[in-house]
PDB file of N, CA and C in Angstrom:
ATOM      1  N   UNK A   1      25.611 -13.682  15.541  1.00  0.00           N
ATOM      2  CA  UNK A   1      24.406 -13.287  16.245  1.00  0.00           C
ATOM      3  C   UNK A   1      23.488 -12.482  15.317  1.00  0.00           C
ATOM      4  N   UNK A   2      24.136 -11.466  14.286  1.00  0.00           N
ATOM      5  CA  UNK A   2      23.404 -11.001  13.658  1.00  0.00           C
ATOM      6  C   UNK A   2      22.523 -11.382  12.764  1.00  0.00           C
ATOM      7  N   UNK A   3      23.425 -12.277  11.944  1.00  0.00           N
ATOM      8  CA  UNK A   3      22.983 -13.323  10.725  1.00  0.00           C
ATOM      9  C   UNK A   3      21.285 -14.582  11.619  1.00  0.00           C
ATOM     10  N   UNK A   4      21.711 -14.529  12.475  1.00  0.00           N
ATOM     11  CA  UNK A   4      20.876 -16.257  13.206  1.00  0.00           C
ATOM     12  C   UNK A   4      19.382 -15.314  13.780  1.00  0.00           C
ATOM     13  N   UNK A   5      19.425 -13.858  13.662  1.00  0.00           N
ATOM     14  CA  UNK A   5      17.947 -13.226  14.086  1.00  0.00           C
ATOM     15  C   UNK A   5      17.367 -13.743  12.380  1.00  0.00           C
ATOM     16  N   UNK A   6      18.013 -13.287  11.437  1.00  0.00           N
ATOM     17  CA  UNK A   6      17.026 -13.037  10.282  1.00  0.00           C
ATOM     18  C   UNK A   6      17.009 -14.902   9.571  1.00  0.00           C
ATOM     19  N   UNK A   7      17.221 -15.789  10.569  1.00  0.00           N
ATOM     20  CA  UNK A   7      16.745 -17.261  10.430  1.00  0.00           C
ATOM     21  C   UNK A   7      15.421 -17.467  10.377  1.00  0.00           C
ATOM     22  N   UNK A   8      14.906 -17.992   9.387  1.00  0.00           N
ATOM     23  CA  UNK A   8      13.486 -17.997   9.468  1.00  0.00           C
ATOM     24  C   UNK A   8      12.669 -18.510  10.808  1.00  0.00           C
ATOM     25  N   UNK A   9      12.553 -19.456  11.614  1.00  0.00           N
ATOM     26  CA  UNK A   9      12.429 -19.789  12.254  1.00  0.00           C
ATOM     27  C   UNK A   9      12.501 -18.714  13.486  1.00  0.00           C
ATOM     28  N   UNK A  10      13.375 -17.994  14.008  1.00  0.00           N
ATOM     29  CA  UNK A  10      13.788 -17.443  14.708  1.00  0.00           C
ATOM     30  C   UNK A  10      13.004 -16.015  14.600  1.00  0.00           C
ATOM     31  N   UNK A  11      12.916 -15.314  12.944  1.00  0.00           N
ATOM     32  CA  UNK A  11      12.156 -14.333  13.077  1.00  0.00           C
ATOM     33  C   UNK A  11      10.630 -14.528  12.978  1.00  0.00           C
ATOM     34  N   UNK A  12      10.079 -15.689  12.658  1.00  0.00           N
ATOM     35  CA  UNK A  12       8.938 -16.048  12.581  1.00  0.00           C
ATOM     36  C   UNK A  12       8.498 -15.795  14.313  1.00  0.00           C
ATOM     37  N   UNK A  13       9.210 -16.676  15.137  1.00  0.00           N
ATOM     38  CA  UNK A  13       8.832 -16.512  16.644  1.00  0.00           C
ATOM     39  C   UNK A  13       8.803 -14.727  16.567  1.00  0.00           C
ATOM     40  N   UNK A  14       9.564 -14.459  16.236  1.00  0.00           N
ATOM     41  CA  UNK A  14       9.738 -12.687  16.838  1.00  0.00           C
ATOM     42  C   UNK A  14       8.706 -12.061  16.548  1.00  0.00           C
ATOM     43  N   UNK A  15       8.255 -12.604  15.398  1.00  0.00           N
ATOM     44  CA  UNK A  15       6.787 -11.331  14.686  1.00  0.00           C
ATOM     45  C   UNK A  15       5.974 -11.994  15.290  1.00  0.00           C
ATOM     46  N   UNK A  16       5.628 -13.562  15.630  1.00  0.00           N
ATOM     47  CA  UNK A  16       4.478 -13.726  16.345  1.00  0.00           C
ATOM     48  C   UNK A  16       4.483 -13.463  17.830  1.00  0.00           C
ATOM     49  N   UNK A  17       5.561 -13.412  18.228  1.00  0.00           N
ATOM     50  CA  UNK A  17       5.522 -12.905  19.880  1.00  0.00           C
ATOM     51  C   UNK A  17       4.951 -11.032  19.590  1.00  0.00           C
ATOM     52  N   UNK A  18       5.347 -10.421  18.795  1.00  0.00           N
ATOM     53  CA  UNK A  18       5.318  -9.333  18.980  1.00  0.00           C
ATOM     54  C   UNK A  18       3.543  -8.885  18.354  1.00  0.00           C
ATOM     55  N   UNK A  19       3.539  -9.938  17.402  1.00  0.00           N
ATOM     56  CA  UNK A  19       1.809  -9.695  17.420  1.00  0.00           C
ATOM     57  C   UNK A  19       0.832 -10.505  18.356  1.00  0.00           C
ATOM     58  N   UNK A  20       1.344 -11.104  19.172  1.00  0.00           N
ATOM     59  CA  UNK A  20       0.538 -11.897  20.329  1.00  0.00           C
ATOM     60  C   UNK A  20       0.652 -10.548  21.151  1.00  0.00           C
ATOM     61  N   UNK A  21       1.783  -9.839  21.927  1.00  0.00           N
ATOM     62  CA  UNK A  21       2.023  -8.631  22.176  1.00  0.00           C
ATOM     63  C   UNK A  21       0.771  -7.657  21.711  1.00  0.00           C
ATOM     64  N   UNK A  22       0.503  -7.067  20.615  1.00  0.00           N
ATOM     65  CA  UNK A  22       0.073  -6.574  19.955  1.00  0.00           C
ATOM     66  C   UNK A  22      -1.477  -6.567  19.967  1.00  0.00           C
ATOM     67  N   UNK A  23      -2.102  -7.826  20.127  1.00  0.00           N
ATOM     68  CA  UNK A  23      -3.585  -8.335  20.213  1.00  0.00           C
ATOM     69  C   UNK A  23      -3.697  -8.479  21.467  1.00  0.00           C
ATOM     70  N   UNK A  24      -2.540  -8.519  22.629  1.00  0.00           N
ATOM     71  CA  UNK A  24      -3.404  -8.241  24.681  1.00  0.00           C
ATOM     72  C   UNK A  24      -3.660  -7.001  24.672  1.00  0.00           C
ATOM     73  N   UNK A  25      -2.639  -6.054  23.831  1.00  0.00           N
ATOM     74  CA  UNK A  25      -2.381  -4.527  23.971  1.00  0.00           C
ATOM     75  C   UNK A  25      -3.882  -4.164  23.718  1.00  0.00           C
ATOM     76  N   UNK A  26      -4.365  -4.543  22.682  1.00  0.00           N
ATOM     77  CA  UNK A  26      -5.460  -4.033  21.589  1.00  0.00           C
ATOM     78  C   UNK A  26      -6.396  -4.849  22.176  1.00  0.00           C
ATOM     79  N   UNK A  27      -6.649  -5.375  23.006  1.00  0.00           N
ATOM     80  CA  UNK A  27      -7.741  -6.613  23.342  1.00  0.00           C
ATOM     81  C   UNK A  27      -8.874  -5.847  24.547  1.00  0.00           C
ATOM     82  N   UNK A  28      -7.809  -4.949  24.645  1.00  0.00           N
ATOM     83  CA  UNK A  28      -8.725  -4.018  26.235  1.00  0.00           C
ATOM     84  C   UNK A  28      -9.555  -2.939  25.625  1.00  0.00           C
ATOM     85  N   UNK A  29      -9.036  -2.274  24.308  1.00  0.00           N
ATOM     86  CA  UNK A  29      -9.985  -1.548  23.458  1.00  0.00           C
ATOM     87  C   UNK A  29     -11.113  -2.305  22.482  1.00  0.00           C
ATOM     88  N   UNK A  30     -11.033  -3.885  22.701  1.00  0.00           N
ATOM     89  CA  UNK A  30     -12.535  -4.388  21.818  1.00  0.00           C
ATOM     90  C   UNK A  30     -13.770  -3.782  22.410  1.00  0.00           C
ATOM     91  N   UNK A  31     -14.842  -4.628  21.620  1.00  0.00           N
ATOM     92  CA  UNK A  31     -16.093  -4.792  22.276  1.00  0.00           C
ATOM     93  C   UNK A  31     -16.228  -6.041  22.772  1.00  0.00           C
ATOM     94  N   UNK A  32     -17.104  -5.415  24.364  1.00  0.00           N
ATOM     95  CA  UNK A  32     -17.132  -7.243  25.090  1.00  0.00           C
ATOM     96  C   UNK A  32     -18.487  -7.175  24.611  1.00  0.00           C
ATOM     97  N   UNK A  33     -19.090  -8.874  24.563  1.00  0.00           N
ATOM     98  CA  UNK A  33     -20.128  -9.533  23.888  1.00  0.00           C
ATOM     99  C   UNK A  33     -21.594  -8.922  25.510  1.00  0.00           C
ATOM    100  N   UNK A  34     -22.226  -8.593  25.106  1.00  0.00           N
ATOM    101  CA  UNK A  34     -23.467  -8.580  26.345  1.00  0.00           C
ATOM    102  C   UNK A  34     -24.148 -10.002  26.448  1.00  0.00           C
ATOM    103  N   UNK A  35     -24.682 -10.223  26.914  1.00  0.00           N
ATOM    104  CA  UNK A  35     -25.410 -11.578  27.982  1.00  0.00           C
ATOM    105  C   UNK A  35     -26.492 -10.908  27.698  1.00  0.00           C
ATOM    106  N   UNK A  36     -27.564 -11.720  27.224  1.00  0.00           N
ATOM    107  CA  UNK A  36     -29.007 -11.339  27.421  1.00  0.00           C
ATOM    108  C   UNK A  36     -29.840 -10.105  26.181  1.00  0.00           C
ATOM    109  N   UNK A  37     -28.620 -10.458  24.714  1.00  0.00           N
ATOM    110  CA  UNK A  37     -29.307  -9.237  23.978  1.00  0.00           C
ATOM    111  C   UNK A  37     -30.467 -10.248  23.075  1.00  0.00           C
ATOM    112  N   UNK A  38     -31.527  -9.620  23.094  1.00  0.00           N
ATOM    113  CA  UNK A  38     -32.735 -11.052  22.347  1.00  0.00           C
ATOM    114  C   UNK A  38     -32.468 -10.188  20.444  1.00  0.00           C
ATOM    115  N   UNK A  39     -31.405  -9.385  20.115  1.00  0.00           N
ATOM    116  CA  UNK A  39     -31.501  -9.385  19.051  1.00  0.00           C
ATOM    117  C   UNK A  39     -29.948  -9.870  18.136  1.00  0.00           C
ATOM    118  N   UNK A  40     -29.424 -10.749  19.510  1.00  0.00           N
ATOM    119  CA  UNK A  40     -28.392 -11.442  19.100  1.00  0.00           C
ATOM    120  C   UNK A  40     -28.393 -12.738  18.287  1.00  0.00           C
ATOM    121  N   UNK A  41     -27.693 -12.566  16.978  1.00  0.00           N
ATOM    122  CA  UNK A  41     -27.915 -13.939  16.419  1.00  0.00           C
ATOM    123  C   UNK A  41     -28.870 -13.382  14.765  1.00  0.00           C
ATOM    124  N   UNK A  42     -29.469 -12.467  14.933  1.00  0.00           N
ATOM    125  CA  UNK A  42     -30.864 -11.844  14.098  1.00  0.00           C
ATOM    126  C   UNK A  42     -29.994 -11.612  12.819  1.00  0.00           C
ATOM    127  N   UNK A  43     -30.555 -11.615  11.705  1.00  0.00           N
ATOM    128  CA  UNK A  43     -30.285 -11.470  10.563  1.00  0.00           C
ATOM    129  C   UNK A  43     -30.112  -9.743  10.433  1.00  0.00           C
ATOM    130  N   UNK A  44     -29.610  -8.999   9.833  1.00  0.00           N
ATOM    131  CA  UNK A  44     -29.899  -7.373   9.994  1.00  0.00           C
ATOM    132  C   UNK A  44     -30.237  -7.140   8.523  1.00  0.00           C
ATOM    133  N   UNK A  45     -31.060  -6.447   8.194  1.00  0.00           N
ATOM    134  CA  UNK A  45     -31.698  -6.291   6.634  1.00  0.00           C
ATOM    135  C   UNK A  45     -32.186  -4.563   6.430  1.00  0.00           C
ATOM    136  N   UNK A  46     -31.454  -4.059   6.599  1.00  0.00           N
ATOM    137  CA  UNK A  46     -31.717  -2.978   6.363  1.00  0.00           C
ATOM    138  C   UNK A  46     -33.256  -2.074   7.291  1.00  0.00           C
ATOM    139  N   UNK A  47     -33.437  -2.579   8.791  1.00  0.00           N
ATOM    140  CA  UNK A  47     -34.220  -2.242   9.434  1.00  0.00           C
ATOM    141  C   UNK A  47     -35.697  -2.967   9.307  1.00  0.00           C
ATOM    142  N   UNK A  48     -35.411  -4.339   8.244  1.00  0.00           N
ATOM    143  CA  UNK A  48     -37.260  -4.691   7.741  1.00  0.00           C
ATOM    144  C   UNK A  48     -36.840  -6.158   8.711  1.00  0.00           C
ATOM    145  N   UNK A  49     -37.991  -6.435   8.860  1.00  0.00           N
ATOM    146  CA  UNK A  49     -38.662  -7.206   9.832  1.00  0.00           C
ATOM    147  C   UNK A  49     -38.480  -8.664   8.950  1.00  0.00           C
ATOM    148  N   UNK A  50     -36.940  -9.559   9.273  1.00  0.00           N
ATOM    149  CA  UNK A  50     -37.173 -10.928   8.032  1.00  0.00           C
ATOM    150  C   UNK A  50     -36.849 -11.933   9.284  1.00  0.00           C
ATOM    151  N   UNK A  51     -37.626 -12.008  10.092  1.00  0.00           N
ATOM    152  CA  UNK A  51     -37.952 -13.218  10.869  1.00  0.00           C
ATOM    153  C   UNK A  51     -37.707 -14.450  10.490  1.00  0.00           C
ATOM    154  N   UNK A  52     -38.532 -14.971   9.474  1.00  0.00           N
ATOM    155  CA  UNK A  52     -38.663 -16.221   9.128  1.00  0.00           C
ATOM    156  C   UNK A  52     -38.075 -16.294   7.913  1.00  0.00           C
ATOM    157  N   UNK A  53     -37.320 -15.668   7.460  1.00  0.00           N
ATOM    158  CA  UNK A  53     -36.709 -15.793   5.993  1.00  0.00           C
ATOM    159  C   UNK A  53     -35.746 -15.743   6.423  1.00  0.00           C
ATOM    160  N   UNK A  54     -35.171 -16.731   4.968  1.00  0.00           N
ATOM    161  CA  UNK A  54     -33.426 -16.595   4.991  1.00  0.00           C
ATOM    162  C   UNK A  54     -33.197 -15.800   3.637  1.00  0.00           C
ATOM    163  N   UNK A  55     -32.298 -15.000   4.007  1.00  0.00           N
ATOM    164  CA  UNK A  55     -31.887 -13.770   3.883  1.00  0.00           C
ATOM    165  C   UNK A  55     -30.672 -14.836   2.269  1.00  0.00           C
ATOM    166  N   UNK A  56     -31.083 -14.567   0.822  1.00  0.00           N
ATOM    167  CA  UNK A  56     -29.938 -15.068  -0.150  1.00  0.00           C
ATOM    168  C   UNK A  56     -29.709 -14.114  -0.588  1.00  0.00           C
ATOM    169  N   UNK A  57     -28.296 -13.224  -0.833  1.00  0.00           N
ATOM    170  CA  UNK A  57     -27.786 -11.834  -1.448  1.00  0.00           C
ATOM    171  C   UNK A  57     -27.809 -12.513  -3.266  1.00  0.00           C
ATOM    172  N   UNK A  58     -27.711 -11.589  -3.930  1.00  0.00           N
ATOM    173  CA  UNK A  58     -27.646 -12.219  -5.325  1.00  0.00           C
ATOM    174  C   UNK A  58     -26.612 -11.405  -5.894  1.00  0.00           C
ATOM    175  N   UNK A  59     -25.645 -12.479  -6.361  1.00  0.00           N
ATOM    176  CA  UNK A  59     -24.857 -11.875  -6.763  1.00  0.00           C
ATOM    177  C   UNK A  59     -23.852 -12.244  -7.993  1.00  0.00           C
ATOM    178  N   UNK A  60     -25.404 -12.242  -8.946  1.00  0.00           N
ATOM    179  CA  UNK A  60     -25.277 -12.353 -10.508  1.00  0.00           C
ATOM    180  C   UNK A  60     -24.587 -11.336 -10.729  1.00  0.00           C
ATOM    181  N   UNK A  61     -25.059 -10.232 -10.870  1.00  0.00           N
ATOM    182  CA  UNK A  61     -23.929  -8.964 -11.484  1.00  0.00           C
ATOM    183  C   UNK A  61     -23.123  -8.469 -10.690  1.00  0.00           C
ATOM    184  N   UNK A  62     -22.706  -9.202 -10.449  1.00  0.00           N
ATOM    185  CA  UNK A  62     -21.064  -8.476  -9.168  1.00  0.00           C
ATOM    186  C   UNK A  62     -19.970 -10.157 -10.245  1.00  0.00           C
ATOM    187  N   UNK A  63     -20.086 -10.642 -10.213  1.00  0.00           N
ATOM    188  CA  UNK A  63     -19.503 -11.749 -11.405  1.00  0.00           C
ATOM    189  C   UNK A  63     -19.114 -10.830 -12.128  1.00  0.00           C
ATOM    190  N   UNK A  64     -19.681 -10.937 -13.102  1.00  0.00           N
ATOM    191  CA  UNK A  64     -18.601 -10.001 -14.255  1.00  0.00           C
ATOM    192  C   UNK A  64     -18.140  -9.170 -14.057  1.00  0.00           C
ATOM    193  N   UNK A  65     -17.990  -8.127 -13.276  1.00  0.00           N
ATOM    194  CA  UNK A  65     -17.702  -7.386 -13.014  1.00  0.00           C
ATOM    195  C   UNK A  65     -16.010  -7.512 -12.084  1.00  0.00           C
ATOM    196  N   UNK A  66     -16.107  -8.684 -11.505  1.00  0.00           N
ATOM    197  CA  UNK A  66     -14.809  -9.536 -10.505  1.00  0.00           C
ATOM    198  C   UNK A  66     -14.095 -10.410 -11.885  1.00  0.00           C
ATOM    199  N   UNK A  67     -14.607 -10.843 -12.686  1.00  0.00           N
ATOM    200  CA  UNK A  67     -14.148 -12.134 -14.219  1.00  0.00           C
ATOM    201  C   UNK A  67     -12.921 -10.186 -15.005  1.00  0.00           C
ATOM    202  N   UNK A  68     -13.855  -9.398 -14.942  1.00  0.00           N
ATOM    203  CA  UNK A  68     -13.314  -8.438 -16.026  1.00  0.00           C
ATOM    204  C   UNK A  68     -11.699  -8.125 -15.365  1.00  0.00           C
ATOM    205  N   UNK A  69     -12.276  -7.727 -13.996  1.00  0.00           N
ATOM    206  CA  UNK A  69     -10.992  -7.335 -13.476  1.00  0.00           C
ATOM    207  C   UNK A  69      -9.953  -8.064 -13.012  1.00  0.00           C
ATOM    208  N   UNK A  70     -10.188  -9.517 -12.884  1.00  0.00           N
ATOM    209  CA  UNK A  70      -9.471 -10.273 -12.773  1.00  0.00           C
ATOM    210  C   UNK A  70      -8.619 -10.626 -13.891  1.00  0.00           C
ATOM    211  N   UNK A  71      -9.108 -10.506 -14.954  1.00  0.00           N
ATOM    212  CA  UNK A  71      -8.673 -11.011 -16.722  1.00  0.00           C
ATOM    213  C   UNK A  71      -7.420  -9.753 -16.887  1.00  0.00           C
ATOM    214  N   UNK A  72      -8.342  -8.515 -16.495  1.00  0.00           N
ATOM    215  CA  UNK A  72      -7.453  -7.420 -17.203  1.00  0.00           C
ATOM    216  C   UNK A  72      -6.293  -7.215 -15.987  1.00  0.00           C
ATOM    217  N   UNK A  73      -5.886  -7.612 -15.062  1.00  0.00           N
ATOM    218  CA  UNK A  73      -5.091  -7.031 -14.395  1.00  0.00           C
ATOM    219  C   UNK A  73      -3.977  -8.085 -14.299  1.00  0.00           C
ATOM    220  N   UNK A  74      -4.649  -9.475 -14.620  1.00  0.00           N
ATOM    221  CA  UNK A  74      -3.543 -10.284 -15.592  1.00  0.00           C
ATOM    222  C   UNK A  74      -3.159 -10.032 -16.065  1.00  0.00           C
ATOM    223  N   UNK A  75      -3.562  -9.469 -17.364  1.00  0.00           N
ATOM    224  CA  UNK A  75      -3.050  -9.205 -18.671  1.00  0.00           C
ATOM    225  C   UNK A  75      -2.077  -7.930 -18.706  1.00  0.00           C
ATOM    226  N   UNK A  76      -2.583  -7.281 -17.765  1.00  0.00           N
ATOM    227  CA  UNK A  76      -1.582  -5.788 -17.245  1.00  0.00           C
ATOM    228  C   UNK A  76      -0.023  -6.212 -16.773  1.00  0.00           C
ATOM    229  N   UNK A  77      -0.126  -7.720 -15.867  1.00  0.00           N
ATOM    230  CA  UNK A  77       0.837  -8.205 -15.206  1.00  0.00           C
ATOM    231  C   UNK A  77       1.588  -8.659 -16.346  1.00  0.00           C
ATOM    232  N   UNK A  78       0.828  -9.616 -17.396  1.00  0.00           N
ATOM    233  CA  UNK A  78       1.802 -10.030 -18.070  1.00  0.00           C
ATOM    234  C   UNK A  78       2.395  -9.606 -19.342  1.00  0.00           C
ATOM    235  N   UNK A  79       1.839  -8.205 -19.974  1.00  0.00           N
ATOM    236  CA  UNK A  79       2.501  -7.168 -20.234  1.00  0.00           C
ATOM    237  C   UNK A  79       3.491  -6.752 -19.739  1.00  0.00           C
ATOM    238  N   UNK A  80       3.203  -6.627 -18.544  1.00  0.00           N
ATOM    239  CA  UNK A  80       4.523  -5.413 -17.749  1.00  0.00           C
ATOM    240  C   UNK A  80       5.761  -5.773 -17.706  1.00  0.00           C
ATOM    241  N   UNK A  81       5.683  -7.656 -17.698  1.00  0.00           N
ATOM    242  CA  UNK A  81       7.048  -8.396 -17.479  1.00  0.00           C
ATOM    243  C   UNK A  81       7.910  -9.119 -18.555  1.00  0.00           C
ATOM    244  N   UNK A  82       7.125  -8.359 -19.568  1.00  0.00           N
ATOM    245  CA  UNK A  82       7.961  -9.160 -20.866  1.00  0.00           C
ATOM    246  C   UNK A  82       8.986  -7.971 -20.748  1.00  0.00           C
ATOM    247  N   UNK A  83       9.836  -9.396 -21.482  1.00  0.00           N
ATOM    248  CA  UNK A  83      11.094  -8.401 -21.366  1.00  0.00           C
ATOM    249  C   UNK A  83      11.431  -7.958 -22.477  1.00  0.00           C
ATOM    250  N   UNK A  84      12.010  -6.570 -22.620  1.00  0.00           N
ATOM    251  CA  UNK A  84      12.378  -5.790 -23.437  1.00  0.00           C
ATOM    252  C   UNK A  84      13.077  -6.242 -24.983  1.00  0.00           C
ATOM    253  N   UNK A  85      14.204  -6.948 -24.376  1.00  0.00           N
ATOM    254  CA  UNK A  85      14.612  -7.638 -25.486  1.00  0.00           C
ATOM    255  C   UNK A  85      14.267  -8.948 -25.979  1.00  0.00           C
ATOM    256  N   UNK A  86      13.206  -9.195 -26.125  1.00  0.00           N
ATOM    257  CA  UNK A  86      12.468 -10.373 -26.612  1.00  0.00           C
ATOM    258  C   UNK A  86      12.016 -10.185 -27.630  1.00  0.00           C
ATOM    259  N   UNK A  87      12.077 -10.293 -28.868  1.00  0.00           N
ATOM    260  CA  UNK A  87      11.421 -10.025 -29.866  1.00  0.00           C
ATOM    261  C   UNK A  87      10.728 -11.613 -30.395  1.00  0.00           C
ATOM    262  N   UNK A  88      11.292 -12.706 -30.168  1.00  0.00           N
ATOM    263  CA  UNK A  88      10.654 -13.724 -30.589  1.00  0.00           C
ATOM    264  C   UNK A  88       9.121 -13.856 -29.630  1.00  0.00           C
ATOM    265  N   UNK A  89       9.208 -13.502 -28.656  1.00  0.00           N
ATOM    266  CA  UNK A  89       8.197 -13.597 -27.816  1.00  0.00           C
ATOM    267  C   UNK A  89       6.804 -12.785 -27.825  1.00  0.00           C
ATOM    268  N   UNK A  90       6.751 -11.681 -29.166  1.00  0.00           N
ATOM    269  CA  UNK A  90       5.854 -11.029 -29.797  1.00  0.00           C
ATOM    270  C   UNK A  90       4.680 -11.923 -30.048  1.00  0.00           C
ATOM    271  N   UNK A  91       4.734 -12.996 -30.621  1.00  0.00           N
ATOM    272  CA  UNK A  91       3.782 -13.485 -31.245  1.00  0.00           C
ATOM    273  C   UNK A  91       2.899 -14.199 -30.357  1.00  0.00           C
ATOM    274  N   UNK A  92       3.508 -14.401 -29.067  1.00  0.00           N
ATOM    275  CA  UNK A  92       2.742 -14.988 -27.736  1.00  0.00           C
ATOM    276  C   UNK A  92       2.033 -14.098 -27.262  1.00  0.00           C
ATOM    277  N   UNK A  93       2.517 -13.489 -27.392  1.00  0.00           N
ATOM    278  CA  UNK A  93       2.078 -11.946 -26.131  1.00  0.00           C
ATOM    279  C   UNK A  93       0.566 -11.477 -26.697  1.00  0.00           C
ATOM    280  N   UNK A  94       0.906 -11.301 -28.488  1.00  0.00           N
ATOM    281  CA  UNK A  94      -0.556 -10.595 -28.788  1.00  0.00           C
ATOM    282  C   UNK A  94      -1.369 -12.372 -28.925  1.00  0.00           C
ATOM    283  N   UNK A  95      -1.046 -13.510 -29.032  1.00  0.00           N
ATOM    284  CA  UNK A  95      -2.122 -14.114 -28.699  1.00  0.00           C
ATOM    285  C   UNK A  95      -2.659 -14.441 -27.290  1.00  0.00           C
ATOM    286  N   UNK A  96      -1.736 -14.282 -26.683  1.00  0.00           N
ATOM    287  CA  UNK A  96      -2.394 -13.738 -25.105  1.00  0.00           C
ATOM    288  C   UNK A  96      -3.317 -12.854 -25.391  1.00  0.00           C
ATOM    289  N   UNK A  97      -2.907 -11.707 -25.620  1.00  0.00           N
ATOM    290  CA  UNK A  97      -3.910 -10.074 -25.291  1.00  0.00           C
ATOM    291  C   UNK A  97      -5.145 -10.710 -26.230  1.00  0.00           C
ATOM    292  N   UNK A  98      -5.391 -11.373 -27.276  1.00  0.00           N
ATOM    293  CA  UNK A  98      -6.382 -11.832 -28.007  1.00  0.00           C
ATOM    294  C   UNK A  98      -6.964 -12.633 -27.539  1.00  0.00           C
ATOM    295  N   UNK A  99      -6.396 -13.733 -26.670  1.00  0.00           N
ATOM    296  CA  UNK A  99      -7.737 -14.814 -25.906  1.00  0.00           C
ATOM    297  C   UNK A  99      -7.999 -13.826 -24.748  1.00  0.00           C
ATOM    298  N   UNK A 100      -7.162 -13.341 -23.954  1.00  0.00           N
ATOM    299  CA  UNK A 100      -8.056 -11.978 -22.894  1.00  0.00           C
ATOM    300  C   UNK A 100      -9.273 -11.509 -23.710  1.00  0.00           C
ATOM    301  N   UNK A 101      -8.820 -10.638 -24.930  1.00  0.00           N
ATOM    302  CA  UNK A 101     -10.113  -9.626 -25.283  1.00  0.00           C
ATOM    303  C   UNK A 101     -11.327 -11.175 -25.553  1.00  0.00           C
ATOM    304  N   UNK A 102     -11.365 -12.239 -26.352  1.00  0.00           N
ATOM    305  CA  UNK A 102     -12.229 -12.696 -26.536  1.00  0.00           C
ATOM    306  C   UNK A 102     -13.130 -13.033 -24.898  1.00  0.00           C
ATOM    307  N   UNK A 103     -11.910 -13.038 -23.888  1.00  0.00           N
ATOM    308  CA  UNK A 103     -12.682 -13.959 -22.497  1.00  0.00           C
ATOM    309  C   UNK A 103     -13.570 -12.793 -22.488  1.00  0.00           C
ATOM    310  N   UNK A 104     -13.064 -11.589 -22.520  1.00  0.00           N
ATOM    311  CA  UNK A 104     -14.255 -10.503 -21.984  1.00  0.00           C
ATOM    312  C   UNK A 104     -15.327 -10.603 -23.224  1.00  0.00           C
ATOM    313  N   UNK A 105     -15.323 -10.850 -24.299  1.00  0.00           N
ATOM    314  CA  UNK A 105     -16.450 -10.783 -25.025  1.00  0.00           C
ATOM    315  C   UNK A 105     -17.524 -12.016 -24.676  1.00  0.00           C
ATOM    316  N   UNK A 106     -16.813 -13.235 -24.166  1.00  0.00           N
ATOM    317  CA  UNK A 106     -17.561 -14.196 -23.792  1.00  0.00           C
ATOM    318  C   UNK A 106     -18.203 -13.926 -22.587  1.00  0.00           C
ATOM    319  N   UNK A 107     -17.564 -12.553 -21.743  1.00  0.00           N
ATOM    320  CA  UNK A 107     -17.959 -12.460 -20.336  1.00  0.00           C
ATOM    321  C   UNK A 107     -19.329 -11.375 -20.255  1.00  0.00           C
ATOM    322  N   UNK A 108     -19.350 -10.354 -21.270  1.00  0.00           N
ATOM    323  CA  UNK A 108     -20.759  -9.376 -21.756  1.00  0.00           C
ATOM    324  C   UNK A 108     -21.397  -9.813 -22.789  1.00  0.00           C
ATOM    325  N   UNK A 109     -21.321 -11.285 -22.874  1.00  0.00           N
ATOM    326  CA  UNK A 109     -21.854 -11.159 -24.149  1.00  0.00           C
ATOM    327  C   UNK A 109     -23.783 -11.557 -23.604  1.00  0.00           C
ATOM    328  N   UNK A 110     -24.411 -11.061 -24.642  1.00  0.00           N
ATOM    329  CA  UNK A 110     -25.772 -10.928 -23.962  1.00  0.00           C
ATOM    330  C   UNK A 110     -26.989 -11.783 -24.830  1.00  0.00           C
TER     331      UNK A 110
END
């Protein structure tokens, strides 16, 4: 009996019964939708009046900025997991860390 709860199948039902549970509990503290708001649907722009425009965010410099940290926190990962006693595996590692540093030079470069 003990072993047949932690069956996948079996605990899968359990966490979703208990978060179906979980979302009636929490469902009485939402917000209900109003009927009849005429500024439902409206674009929101910082209080300015964009009626007839469509609203495009730009988001050229938020890119590099997501490329950098994505590169380096790889490279953090695959640092962290070499293993200790590897010494043949030196010569991979810094040409890893060397195509990283070049991606970021290709990524500021101006």
């Amino acid at each position: 009996m003990k072993n047949s709860l932690l069956a996948p199948p079996v605990a899968f039902i359990i966490v979703f019964g208990a978060s179906l549970l979980l979302y009636r509990m929490l469902s009485v503290l939402s917000f209900k939708k109003r009927e009849g708001k005429d500024s439902q649907g409206k674009p929101y722009a910082c209080g300015e009046d964009v009626a007839g425009q469509a609203i495009q965010p730009d988001y050229r410099q938020f890119f590099p900025f997501v490329f950098f940290f994505t590169i380096m926190h790889v490279v953090a990962i695959f640092i962290a997991t070499i293993p200790a006693m590897t010494a043949g595996s030196l010569l991979i590692d810094e040409i890893y860390i060397l195509s990283a540093v070049i991606a970021l030079f290709i990524i500021y470069r101006k």
